[in-house]
C-alpha atoms as a PDB file:
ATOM      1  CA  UNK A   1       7.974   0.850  18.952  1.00  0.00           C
ATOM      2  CA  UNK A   2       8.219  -1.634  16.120  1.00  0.00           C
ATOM      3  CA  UNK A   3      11.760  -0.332  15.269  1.00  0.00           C
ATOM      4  CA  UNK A   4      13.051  -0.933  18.696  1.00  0.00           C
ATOM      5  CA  UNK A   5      11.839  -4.572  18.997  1.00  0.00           C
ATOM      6  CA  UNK A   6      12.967  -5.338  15.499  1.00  0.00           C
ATOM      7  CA  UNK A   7      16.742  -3.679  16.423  1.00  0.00           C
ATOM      8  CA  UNK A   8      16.810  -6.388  19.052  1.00  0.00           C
ATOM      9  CA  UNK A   9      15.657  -9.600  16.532  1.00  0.00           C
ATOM     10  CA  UNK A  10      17.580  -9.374  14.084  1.00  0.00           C
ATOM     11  CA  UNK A  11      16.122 -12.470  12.238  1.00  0.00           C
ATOM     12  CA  UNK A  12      12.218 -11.115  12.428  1.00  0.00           C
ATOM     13  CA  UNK A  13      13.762  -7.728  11.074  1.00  0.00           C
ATOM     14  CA  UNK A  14      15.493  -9.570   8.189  1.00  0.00           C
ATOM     15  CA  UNK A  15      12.177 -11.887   7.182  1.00  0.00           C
ATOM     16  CA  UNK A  16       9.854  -8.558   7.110  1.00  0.00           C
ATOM     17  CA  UNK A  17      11.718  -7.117   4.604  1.00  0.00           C
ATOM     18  CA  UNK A  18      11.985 -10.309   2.541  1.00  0.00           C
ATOM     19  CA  UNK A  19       8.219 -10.294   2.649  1.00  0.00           C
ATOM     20  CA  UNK A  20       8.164  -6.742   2.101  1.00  0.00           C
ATOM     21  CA  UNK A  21      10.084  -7.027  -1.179  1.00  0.00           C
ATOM     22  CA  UNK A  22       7.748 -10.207  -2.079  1.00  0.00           C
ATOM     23  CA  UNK A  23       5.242  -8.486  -1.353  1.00  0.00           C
ATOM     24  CA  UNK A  24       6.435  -5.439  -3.637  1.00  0.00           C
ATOM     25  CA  UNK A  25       7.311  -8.250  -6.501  1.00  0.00           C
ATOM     26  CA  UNK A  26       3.588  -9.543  -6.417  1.00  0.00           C
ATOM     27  CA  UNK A  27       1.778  -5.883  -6.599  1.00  0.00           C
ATOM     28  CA  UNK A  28       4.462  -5.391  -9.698  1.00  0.00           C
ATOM     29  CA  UNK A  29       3.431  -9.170 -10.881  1.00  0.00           C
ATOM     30  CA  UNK A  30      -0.557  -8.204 -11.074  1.00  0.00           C
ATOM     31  CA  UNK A  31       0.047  -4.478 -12.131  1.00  0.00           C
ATOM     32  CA  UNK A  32       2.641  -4.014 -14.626  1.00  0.00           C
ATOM     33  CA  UNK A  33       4.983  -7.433 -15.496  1.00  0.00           C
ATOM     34  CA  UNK A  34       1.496  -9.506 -16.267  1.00  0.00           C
ATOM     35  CA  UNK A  35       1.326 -12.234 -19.259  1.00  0.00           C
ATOM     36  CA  UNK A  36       1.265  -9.448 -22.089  1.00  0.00           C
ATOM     37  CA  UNK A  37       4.161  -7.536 -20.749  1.00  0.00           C
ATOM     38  CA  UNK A  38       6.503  -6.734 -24.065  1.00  0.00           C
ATOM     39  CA  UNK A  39       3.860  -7.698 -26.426  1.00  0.00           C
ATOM     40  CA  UNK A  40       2.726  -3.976 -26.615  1.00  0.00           C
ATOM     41  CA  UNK A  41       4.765  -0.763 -28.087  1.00  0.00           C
ATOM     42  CA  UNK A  42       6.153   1.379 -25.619  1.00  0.00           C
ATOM     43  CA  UNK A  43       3.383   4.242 -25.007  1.00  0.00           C
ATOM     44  CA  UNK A  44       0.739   2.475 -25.744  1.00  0.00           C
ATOM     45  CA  UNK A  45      -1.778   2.051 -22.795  1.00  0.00           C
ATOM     46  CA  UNK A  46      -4.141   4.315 -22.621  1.00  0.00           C
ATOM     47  CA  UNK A  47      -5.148   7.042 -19.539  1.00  0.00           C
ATOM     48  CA  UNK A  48      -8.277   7.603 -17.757  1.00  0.00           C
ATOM     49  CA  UNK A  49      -8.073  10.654 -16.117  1.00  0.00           C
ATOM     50  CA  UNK A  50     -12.219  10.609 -14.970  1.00  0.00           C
ATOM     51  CA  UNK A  51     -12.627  10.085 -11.496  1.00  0.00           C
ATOM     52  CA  UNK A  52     -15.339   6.667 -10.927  1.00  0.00           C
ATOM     53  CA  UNK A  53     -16.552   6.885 -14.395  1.00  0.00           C
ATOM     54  CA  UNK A  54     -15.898   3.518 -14.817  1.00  0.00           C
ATOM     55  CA  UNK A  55     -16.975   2.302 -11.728  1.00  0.00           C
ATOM     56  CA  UNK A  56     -20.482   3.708 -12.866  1.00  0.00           C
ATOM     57  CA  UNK A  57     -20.527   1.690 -15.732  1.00  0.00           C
ATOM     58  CA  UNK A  58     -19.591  -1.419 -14.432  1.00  0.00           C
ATOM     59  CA  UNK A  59     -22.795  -0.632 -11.545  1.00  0.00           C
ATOM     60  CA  UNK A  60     -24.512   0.629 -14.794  1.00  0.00           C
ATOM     61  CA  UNK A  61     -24.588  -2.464 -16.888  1.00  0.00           C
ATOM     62  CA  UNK A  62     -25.667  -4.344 -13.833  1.00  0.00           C
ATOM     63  CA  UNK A  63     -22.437  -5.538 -12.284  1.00  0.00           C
ATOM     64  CA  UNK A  64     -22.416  -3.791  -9.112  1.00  0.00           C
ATOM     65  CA  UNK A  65     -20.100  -6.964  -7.515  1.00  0.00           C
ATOM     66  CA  UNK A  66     -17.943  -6.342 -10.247  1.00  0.00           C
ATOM     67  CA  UNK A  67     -17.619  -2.669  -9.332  1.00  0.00           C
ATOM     68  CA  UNK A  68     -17.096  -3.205  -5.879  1.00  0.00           C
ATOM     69  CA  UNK A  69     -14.750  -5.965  -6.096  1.00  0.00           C
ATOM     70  CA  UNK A  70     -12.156  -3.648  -8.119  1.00  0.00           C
ATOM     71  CA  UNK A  71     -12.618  -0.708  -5.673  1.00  0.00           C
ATOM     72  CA  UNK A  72     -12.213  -2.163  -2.491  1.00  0.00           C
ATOM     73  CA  UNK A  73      -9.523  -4.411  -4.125  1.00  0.00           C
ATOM     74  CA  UNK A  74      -8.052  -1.504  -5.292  1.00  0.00           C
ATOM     75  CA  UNK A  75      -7.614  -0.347  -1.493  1.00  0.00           C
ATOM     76  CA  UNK A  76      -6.938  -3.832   0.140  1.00  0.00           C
ATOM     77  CA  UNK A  77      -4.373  -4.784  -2.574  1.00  0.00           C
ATOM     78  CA  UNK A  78      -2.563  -1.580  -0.471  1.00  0.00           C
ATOM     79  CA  UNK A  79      -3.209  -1.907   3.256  1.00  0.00           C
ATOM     80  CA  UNK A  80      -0.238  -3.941   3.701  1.00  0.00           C
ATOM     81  CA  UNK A  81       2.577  -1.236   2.006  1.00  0.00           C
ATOM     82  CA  UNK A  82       1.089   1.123   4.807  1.00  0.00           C
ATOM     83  CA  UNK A  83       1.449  -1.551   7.252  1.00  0.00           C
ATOM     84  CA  UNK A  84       5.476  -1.867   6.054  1.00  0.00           C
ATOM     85  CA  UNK A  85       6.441   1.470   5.711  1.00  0.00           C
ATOM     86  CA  UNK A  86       5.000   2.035   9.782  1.00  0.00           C
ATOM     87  CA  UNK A  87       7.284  -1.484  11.175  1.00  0.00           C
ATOM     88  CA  UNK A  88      10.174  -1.205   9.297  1.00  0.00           C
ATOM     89  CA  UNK A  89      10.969   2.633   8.204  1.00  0.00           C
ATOM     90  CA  UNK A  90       8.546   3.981  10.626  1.00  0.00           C
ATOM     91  CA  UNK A  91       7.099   6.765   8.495  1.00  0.00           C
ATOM     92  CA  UNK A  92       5.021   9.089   9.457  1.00  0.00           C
ATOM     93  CA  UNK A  93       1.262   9.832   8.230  1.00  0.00           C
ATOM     94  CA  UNK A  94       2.523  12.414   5.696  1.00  0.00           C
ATOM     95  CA  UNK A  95       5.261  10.443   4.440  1.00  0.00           C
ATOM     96  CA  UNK A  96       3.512   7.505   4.723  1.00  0.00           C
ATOM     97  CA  UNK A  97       0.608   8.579   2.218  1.00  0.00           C
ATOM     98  CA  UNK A  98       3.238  10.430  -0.044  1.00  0.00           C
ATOM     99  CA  UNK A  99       5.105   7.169  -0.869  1.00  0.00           C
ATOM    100  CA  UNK A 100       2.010   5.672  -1.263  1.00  0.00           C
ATOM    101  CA  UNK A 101       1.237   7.950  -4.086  1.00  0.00           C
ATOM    102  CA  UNK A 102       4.061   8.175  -5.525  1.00  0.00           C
ATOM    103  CA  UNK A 103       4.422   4.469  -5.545  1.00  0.00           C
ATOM    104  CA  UNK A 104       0.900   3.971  -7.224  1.00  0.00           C
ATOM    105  CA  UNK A 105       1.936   6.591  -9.581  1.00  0.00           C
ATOM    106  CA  UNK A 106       5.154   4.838 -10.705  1.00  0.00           C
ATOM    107  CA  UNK A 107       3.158   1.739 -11.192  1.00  0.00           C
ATOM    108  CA  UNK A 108      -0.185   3.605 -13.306  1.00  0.00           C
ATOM    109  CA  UNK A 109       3.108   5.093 -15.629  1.00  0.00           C
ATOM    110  CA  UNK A 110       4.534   2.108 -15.811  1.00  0.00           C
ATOM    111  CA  UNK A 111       1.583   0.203 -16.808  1.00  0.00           C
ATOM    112  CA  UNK A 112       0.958   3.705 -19.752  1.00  0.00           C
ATOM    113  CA  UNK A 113       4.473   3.180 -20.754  1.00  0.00           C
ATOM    114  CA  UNK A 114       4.253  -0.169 -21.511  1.00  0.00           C
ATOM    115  CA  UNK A 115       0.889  -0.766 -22.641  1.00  0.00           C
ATOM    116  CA  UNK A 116      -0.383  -3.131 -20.162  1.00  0.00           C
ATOM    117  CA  UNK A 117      -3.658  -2.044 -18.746  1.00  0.00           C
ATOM    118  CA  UNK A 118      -5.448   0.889 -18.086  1.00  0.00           C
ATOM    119  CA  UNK A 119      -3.426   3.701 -16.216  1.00  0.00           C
ATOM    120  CA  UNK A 120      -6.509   5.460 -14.040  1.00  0.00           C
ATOM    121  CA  UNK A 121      -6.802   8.218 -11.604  1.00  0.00           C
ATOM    122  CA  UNK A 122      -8.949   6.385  -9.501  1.00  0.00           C
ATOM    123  CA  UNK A 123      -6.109   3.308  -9.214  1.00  0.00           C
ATOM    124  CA  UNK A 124      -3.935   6.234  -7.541  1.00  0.00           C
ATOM    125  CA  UNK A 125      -6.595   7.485  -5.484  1.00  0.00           C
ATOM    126  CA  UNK A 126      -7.608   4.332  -4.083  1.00  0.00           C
ATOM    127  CA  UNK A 127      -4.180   2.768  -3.770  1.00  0.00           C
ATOM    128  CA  UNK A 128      -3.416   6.001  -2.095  1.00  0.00           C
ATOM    129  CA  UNK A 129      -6.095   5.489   0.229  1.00  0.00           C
ATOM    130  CA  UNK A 130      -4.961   1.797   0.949  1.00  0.00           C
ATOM    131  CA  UNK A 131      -1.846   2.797   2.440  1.00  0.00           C
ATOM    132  CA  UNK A 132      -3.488   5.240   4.385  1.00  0.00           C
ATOM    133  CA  UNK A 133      -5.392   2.772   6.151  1.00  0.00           C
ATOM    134  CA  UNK A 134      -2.795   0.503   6.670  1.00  0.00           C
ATOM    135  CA  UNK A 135      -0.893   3.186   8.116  1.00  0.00           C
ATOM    136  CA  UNK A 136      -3.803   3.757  10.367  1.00  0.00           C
ATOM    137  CA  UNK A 137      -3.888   0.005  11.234  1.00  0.00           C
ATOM    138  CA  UNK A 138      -0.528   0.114  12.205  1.00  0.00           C
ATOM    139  CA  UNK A 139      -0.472   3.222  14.431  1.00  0.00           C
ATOM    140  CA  UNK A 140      -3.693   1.813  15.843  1.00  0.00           C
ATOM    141  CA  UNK A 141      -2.023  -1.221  16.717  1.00  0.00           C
ATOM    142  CA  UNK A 142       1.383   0.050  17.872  1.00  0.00           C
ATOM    143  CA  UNK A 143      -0.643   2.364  20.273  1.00  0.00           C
ATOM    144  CA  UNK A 144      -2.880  -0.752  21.652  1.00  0.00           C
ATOM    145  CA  UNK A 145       0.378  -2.594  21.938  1.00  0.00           C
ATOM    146  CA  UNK A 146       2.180   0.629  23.978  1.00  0.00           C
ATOM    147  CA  UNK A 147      -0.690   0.525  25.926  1.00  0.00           C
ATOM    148  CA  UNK A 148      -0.508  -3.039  27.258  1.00  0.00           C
ATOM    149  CA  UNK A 149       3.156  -2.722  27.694  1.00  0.00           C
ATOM    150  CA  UNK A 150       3.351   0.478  29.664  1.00  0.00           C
ATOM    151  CA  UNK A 151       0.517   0.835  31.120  1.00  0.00           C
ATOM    152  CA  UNK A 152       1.944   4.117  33.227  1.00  0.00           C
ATOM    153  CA  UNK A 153       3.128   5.525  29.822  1.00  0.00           C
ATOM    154  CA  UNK A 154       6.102   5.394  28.321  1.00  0.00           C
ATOM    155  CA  UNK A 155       8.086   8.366  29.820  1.00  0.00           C
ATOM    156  CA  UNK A 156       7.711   5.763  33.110  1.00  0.00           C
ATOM    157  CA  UNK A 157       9.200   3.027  32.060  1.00  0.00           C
ATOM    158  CA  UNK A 158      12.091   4.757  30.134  1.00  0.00           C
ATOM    159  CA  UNK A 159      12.815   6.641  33.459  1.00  0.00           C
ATOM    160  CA  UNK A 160      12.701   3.217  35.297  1.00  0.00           C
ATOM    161  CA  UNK A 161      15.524   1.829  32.337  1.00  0.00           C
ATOM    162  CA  UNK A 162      17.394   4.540  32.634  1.00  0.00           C
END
């Protein structure tokens, strides 16, 4: 549904993807090209491959805000590449969550291969889990949206076009 409205406004179609690829430029801004970018040898950052071990000892030393803040950041910092890839490629759950990943992935290597950071398994997981639910936001939305639109279904009104 979001395809076909952007096909016919051309402009709104154009200024989604220009905020898509801001958008894209911040996350790549906070993650990987921060203020110590080419200050480090290449290889240099460091993996965690435990899964919440740190968030444990962030709660542990008494900084449960702390903690939370990065997780749920973690997954906000996402929602809105879910949100994308549903109005303008229109990807489905599947493909939806594998970009995700594999987009989280790029930038957890990136930030290894440069040596900004800490490259973490539960960055992926989380980010992962951000686009998920802005997927889910999206398809939640586009249904609601259907809904109010063609109220008889759509099969109705495309007979009724046709």
């Amino acid at each position: 549904m979001f395809r076909s409205i952007l096909k016919e406004r051309k402009t709104a179609k154009v200024l989604l993807w220009l905020c898509f690829l801001v958008y894209i430029a911040w996350i790549l801004k906070i993650t990987v090209f921060r203020s110590d970018f080419g200050t480090h040898e290449l290889f240099s950052g460091e993996i965690n491959w435990s899964i919440m071990h740190n968030y444990a000892l962030i709660i542990g030393r008494g900084y449960p805000d702390i903690a939370a803040f990065y997780f749920f950041g973690n997954i906000a910092v996402f929602i809105p590449f879910g949100i994308f890839l549903v109005v303008l490629l229109d990807r489905s759950f599947g493909r939806c969550a594998l970009e995700g990943f594999l987009f989280s992935l790029a930038i957890e290597t990136a930030q290894f291969v440069f040596g900004v950071g800490f490259s973490e398994t539960d960055d992926v997981i989380l980010n992962t889990a951000g686009v998920i639910l802005g997927w889910c936001l999206a398809a939640f939305i586009q249904k609601k949206a259907e809904e109010k639109l063609f109220p008889e279904g759509r099969a109705t009104e495309e007979k009724e076009n046709s």
